[in-house]
C-alpha atoms as a PDB file:
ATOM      1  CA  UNK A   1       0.000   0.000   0.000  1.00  0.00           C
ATOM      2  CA  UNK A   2       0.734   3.380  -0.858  1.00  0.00           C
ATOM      3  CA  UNK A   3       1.240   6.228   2.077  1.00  0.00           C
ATOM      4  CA  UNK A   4      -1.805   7.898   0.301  1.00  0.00           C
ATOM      5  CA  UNK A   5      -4.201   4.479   0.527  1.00  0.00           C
ATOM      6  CA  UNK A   6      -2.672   4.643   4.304  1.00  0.00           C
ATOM      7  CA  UNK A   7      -3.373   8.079   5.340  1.00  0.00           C
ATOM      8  CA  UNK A   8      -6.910   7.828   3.255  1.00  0.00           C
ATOM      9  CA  UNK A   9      -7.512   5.055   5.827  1.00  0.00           C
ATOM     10  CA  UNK A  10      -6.698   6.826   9.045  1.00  0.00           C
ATOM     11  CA  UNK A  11      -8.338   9.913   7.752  1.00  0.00           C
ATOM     12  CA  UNK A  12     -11.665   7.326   7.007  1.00  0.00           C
ATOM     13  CA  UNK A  13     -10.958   5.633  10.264  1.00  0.00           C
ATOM     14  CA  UNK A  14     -10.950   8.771  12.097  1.00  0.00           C
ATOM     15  CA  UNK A  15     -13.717  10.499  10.521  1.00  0.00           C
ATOM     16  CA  UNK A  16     -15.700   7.251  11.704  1.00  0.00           C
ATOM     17  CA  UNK A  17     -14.555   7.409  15.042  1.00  0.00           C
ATOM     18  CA  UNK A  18     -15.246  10.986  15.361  1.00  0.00           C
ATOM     19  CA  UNK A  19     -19.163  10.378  14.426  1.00  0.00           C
ATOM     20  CA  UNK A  20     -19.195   7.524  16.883  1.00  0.00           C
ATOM     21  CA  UNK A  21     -18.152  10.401  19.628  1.00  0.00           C
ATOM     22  CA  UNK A  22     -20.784  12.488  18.188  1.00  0.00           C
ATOM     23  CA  UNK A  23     -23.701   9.579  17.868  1.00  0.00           C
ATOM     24  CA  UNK A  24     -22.861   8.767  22.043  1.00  0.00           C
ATOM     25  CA  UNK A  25     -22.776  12.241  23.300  1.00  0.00           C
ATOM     26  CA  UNK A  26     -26.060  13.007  21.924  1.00  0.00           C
ATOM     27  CA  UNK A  27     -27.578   9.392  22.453  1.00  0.00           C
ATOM     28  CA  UNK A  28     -26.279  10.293  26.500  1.00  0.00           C
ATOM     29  CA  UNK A  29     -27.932  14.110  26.183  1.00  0.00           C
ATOM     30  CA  UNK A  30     -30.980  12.340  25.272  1.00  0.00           C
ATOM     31  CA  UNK A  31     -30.555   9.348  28.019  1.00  0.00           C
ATOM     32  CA  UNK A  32     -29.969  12.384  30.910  1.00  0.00           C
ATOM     33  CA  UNK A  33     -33.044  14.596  29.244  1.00  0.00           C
ATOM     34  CA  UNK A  34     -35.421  11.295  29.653  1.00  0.00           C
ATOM     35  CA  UNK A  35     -34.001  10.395  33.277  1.00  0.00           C
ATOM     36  CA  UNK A  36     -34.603  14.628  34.551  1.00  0.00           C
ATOM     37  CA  UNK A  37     -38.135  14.186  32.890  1.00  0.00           C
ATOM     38  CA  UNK A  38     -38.701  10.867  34.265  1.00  0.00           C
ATOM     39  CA  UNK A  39     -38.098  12.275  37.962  1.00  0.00           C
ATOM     40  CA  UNK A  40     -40.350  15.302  37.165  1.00  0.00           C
ATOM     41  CA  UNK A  41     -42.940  13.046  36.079  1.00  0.00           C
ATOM     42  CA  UNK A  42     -42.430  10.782  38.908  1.00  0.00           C
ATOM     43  CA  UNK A  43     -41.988  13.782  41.681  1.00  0.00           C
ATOM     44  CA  UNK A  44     -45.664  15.292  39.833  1.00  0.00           C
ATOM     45  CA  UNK A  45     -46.877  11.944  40.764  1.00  0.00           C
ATOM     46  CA  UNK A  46     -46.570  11.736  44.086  1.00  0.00           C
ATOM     47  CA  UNK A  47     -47.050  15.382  44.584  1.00  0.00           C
ATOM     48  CA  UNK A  48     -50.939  14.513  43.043  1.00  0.00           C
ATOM     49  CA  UNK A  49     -51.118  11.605  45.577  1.00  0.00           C
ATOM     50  CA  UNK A  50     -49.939  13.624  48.219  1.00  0.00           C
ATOM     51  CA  UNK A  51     -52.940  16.167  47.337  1.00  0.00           C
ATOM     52  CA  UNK A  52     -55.317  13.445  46.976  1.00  0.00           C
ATOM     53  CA  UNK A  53     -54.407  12.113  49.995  1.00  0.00           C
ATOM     54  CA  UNK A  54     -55.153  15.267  51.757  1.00  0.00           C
ATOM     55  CA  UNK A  55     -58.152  15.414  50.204  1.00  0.00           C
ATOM     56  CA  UNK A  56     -59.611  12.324  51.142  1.00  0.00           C
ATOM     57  CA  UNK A  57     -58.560  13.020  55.092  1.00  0.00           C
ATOM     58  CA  UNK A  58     -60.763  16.164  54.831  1.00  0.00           C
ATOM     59  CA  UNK A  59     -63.577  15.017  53.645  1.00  0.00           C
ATOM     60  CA  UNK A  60     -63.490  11.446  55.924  1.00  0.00           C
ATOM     61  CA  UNK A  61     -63.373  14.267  58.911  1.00  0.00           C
ATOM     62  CA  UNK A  62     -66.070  16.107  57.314  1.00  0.00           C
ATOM     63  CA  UNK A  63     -68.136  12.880  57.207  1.00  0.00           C
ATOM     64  CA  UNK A  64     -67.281  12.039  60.250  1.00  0.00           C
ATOM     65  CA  UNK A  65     -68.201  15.518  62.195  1.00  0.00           C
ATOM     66  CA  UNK A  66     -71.645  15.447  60.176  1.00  0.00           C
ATOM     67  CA  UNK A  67     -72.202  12.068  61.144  1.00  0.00           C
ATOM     68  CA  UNK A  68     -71.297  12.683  64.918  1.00  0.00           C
ATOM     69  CA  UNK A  69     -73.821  15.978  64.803  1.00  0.00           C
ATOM     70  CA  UNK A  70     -76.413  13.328  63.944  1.00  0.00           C
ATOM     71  CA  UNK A  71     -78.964  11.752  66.064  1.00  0.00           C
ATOM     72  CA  UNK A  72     -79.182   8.272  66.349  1.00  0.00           C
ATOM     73  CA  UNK A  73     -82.664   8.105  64.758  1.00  0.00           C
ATOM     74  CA  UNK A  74     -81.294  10.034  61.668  1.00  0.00           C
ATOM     75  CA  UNK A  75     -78.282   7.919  61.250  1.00  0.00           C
ATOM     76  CA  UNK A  76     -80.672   5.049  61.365  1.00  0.00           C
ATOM     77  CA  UNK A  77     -82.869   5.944  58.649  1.00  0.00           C
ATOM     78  CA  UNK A  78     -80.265   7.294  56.555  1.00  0.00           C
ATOM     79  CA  UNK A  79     -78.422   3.967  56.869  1.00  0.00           C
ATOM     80  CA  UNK A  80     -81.523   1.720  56.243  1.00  0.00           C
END
């Protein structure tokens, strides 16, 4: 081989490499962008669970004050 077929080689061989570099920097980017997104989606999550819990305690202490303000005879009849 020629020096000419041998540096058209290394200059091939390093283009190649060089896209390689280029393909995993943006396939990691995009790995890091998903895993940040994932959390926020994850942290929205239990933020909405969180909320709903809350909910749910105030309104079981609602029910439970109304049905404590009750008389017996109401609760009855509502219940039957």
């Amino acid at each position: 081989m020629e020096y000419s077929d041998h540096a058209n080689l290394i200059e091939t061989a390093l283009e190649a490499l060089k896209s390689q570099q280029f393909r995993l920097k943006v396939q990691r980017r995009r790995m890091v962008r998903w895993r940040h997104q994932r959390k926020e989606k994850l942290a929205t999550i239990r933020d909405e669970i969180q909320r709903l819990e809350n909910v749910l305690e105030q309104l079981l202490y609602k029910a439970q004050t109304t049905l404590h303000q009750l008389s017996p005879e109401s609760t009855s009849a509502a219940l039957y």
